[in-house]
Protein backbone atom coordinates (compact mmCIF):
# COMPACT_ATOMS: atom_id res chain seq x y z
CA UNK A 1 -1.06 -168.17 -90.17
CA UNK A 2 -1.35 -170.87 -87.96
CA UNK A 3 -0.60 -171.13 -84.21
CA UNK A 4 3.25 -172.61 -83.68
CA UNK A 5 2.32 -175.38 -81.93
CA UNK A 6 4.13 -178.57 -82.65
CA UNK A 7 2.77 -181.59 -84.37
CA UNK A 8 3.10 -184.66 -83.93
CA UNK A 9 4.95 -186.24 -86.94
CA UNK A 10 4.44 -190.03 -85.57
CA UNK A 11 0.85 -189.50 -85.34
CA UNK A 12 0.36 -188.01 -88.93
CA UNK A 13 2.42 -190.30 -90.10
CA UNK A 14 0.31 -192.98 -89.33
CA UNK A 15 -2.92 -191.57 -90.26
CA UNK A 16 -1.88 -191.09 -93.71
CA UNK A 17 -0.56 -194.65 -93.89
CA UNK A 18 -4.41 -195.65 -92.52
CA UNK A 19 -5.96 -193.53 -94.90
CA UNK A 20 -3.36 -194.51 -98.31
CA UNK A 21 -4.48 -198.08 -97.36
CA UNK A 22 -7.90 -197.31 -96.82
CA UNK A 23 -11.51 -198.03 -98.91
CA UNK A 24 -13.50 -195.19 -99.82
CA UNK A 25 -15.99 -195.29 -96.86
CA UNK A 26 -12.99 -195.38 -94.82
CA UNK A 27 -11.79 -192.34 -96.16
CA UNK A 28 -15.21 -190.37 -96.07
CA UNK A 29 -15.44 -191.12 -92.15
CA UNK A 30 -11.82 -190.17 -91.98
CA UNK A 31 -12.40 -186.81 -93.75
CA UNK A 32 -15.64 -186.36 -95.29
CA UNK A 33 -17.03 -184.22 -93.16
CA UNK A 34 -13.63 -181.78 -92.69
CA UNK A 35 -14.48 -178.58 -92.72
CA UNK A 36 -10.78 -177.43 -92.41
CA UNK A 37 -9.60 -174.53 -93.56
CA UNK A 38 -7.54 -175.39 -97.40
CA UNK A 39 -3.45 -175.17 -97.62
CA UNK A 40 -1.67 -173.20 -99.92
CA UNK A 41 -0.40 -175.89 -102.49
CA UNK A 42 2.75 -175.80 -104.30
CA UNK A 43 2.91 -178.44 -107.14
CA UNK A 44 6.94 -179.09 -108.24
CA UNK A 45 7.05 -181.02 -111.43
CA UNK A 46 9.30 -182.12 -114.27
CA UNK A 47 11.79 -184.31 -115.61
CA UNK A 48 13.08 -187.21 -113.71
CA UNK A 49 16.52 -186.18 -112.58
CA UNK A 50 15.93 -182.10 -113.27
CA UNK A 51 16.71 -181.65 -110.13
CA UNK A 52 13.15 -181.34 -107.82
CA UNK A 53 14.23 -182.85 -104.99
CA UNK A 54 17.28 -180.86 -104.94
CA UNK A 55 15.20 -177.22 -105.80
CA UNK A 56 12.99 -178.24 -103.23
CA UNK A 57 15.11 -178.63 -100.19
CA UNK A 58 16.58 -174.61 -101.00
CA UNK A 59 12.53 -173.87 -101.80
CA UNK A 60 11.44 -175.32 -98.21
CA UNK A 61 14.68 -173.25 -96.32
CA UNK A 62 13.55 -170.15 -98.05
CA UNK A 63 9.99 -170.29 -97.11
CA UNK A 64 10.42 -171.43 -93.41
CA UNK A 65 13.15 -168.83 -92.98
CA UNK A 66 11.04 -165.47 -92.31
CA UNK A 67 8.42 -167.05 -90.70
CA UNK A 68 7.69 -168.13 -86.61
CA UNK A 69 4.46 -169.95 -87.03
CA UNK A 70 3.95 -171.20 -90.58
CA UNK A 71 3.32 -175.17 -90.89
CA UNK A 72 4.76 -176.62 -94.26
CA UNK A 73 4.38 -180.19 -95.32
CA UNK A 74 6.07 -182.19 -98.44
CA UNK A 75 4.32 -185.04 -100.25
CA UNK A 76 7.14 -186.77 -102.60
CA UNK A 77 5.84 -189.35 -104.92
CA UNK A 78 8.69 -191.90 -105.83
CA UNK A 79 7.77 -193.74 -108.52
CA UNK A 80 6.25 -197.34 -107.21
CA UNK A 81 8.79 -200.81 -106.88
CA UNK A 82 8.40 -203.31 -109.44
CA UNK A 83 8.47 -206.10 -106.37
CA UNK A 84 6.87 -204.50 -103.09
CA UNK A 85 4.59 -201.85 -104.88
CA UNK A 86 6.13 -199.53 -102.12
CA UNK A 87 7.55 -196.60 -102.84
CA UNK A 88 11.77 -196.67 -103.85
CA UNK A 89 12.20 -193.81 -101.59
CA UNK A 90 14.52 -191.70 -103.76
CA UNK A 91 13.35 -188.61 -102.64
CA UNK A 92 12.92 -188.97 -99.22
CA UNK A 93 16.64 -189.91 -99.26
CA UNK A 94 17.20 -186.78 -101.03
CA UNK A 95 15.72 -184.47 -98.76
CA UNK A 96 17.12 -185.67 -95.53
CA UNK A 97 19.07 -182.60 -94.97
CA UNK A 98 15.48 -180.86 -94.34
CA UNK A 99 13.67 -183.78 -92.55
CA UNK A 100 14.02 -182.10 -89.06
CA UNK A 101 13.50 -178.71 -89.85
CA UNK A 102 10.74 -177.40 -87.34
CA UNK A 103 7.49 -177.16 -88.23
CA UNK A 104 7.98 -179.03 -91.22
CA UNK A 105 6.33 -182.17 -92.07
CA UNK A 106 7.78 -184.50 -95.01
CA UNK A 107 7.01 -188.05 -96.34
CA UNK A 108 7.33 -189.97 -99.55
CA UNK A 109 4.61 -192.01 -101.12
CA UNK A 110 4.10 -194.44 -103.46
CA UNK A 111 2.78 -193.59 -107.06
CA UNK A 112 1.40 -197.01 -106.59
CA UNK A 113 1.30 -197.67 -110.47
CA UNK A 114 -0.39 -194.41 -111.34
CA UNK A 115 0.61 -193.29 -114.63
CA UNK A 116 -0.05 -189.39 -113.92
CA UNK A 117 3.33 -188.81 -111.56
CA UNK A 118 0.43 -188.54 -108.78
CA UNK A 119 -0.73 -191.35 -106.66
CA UNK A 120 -4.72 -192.61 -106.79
CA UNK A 121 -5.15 -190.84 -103.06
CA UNK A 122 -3.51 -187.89 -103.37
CA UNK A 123 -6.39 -186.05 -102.39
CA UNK A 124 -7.77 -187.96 -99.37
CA UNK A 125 -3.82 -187.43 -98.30
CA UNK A 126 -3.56 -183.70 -98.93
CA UNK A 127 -6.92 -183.28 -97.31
CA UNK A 128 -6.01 -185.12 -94.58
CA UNK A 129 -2.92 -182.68 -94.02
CA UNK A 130 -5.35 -179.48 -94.06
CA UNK A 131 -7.34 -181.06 -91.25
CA UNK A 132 -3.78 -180.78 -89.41
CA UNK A 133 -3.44 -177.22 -90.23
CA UNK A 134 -0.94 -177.08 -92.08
CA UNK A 135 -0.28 -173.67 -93.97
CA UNK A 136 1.27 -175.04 -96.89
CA UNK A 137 1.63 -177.98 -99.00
CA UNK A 138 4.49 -178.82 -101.44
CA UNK A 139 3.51 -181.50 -103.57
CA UNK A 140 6.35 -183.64 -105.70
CA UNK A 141 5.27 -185.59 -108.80
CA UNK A 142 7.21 -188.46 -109.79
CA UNK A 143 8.68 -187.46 -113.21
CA UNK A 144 7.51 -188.43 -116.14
CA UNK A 145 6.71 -185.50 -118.35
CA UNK A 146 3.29 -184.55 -120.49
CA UNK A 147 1.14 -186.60 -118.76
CA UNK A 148 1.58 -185.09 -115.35
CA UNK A 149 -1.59 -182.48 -115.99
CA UNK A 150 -3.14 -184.21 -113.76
CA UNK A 151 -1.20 -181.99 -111.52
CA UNK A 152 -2.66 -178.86 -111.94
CA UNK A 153 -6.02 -180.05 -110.50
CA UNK A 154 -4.72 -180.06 -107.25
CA UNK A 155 -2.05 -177.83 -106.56
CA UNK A 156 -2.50 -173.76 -106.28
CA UNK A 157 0.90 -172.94 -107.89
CA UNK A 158 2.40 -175.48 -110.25
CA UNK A 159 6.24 -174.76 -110.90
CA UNK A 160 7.67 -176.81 -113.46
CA UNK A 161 11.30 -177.39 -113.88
CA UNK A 162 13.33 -178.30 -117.21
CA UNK A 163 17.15 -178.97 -117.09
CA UNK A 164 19.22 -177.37 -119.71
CA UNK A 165 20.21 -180.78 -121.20
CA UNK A 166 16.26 -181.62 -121.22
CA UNK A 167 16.69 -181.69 -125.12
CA UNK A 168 13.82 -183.44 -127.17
CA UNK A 169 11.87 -184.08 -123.84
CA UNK A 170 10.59 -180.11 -123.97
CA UNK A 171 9.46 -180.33 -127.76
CA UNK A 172 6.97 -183.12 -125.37
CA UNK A 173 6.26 -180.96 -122.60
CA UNK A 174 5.18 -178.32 -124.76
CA UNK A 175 1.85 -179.87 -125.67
CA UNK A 176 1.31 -180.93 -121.76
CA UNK A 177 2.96 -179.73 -118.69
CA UNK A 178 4.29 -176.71 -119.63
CA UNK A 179 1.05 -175.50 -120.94
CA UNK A 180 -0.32 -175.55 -117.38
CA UNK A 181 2.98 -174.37 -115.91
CA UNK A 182 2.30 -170.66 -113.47
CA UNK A 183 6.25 -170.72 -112.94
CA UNK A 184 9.25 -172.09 -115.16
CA UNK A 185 12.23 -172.85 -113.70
CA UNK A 186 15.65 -173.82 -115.42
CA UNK A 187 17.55 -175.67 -113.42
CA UNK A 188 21.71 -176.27 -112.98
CA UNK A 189 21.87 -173.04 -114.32
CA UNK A 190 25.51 -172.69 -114.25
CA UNK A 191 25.75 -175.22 -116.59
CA UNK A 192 25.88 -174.96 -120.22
CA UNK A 193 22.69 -174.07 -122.22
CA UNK A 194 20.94 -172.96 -119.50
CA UNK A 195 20.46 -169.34 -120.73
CA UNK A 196 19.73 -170.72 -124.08
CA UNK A 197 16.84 -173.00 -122.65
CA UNK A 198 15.51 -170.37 -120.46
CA UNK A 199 15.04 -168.12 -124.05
CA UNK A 200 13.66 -170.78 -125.93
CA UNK A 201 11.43 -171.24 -123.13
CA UNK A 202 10.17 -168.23 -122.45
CA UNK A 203 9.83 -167.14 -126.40
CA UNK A 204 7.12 -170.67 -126.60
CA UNK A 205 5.14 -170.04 -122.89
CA UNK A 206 1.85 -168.61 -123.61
CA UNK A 207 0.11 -165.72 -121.48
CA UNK A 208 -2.28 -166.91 -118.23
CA UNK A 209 -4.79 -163.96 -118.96
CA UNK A 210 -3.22 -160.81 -118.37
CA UNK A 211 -0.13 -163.07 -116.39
CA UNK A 212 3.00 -163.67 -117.97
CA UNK A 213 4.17 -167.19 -116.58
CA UNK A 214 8.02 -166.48 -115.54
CA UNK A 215 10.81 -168.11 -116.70
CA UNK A 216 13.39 -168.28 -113.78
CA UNK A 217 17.15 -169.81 -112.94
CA UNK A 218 18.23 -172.04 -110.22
CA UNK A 219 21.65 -173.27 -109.10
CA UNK A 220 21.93 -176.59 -107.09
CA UNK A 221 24.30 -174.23 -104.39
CA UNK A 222 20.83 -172.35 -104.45
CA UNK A 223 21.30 -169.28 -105.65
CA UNK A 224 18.12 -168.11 -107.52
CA UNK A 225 16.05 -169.66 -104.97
CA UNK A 226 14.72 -166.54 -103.51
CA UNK A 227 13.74 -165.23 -106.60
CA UNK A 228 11.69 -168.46 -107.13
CA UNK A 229 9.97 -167.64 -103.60
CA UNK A 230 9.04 -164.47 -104.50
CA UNK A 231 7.35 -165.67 -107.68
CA UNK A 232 5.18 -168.26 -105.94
CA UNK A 233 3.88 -165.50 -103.17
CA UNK A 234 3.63 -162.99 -106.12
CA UNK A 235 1.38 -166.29 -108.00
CA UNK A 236 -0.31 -166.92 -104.81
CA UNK A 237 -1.96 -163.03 -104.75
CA UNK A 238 -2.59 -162.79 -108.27
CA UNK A 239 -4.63 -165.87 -107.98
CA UNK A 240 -6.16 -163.94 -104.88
CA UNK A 241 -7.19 -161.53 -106.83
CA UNK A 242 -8.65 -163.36 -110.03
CA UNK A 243 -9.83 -166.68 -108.80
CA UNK A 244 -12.54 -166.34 -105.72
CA UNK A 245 -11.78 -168.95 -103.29
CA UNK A 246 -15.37 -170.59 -103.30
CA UNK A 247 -14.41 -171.42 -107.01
CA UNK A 248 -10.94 -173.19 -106.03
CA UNK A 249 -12.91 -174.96 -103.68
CA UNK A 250 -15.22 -176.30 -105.88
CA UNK A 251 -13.17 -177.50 -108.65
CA UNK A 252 -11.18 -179.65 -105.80
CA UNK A 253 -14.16 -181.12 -104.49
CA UNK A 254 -14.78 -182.45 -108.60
CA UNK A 255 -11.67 -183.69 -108.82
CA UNK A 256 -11.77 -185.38 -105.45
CA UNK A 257 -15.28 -186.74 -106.02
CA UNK A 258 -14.47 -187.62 -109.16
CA UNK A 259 -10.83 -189.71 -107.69
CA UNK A 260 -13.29 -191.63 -105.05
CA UNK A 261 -15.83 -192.91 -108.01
CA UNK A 262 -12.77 -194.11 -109.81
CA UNK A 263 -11.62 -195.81 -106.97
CA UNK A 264 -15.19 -197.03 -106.27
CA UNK A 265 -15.60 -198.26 -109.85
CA UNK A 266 -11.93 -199.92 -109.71
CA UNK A 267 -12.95 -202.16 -106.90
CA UNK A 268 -16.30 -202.95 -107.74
CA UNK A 269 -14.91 -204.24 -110.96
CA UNK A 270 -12.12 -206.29 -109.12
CA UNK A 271 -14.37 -208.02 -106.65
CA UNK A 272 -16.53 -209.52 -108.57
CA UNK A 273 -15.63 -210.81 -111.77
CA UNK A 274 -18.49 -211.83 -113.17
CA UNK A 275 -19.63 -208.17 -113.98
CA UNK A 276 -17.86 -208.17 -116.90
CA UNK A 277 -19.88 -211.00 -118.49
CA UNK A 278 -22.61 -210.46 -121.12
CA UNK A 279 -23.40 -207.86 -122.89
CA UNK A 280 -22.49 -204.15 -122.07
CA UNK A 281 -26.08 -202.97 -121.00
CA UNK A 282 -25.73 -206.20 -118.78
CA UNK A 283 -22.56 -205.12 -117.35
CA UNK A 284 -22.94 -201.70 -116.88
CA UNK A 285 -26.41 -202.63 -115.10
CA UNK A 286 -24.70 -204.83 -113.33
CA UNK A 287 -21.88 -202.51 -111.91
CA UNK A 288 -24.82 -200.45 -110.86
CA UNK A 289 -25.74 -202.58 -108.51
CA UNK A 290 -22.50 -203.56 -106.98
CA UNK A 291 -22.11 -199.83 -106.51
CA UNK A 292 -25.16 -199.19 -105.12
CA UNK A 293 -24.50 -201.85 -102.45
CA UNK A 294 -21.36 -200.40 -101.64
């Protein structure tokens, strides 16, 4: 647990707008050398309009509300505008009725045309966050079904929600998402189907090792919600007690290295554009070099 002292949302606010904006060598003498201790990360995915935002205002109550001193911070993608590139703000919208919860810490981002429901920094931004000390993370994906893996790379617990009307869109999500689901939850259960998704679903989830992944119910008045909470902290020590922390560690560190060669790559090849020319040894020599000088 972290001391309750009181952080300064202005000032993280703008560091993370620094460090979206900035160029990998920015980043690495922003962070690179953090030795901070890592958040608890809760990834909430699923169909646009299943109801995250909504799930994860009653999530953030129910987690703040028998603790003094822990530090909780929400990351919302919104999907990117067609005409700024800046983020629509949907969610942030949403979850005004928790924005000045103490010791809570919440900000949309940009997807920034990522096609993964993540955004191209999420890492140097959750990272950033742990050097604040921040006890927990909730991370939002944008929405848009299988391809949101991604997801699991970087989160601890990844609950995935499916509305009862979600229809065709879970025959999808059964080759993607909901393979890497630890918790299922069915939202706007009081309306009908709900029960009848939640069988369906839990008949098709396969076993995590000696885990069964749950299949729970939420109501937008939140009622299920503490069951939900109980399932992450139940996640959060089985993982405690099958995953050894240096391990966690050092898949992050993969993904995250391998996010700032992308990026590196990505604007080595839109700088100059006369690597591209010739043949492929040629170019691929050539981006070599423009790395290297990086």
């Amino acid at each position: 647990m972290s001391t309750d002292m009181p952080f300064n949302r202005r000032q993280i606010s703008r560091e993370l707008t620094r460090i979206a904006n900035a160029s990998v060598r920015e980043v690495l003498n922003t962070i690179g050398d953090s030795v901070a201790p890592a958040a608890f990360r809760i990834g909430v995915t699923g169909p646009p309009g299943g109801g995250k935002s909504t799930l994860i205002n009653a999530l953030v109550r129910e987690r703040l509300k028998d603790s003094t001193d822990t530090r909780l911070a929400v990351l919302a993608i919104d999907p990117s505008s067609p005409v700024s590139g800046g983020a629509i703000l949907g969610d942030r919208i949403r979850m005004d009725a928790i924005a000045d919860l103490p010791r809570l810490y919440l900000r949309s981002l940009s997807s920034r045309g990522a096609r993964n429901g993540l955004c191209d920094n999420v890492v140097d931004l959750l990272t950033l966050l742990e050097t604040h000390r921040f006890d927990e993370i909730i991370l939002e994906t944008v929405g848009v079904g299988q391809s949101e893996v991604a997801v699991h790379e970087v989160v601890d617990t990844l609950v995935v929600i499916v509305p009862p009307d979600a229809g065709d869109s879970v025959q999808t999500m059964k080759s993607g998402i909901l393979e890497m689901a630890d918790i299922v939850v069915v939202t706007k259960a009081d309306q009908p189907g709900a029960q009848r998704m939640a069988s369906d679903l839990a008949a098709v989830l396969r076993k995590q090792g000696d885990r069964e992944v749950p299949v729970l119910q939420t109501e937008a008045s939140g009622a299920g919600i503490d069951v939900l909470n109980a399932a992450i902290d139940a996640h959060r020590a089985w993982i405690a007690d099958n995953h050894p922390e240096t391990l966690t560690r050092e898949n992050r560190r993969r993904y995250h290295l391998q996010a700032l060669i992308d990026r590196q790559v990505h604007d080595a090849l839109k700088a100059d554009g006369d690597i591209a020319r010739g043949t492929l040894t040629t170019s691929f020599d050539r981006l070599l070099k423009a790395l290297r000088v990086q």
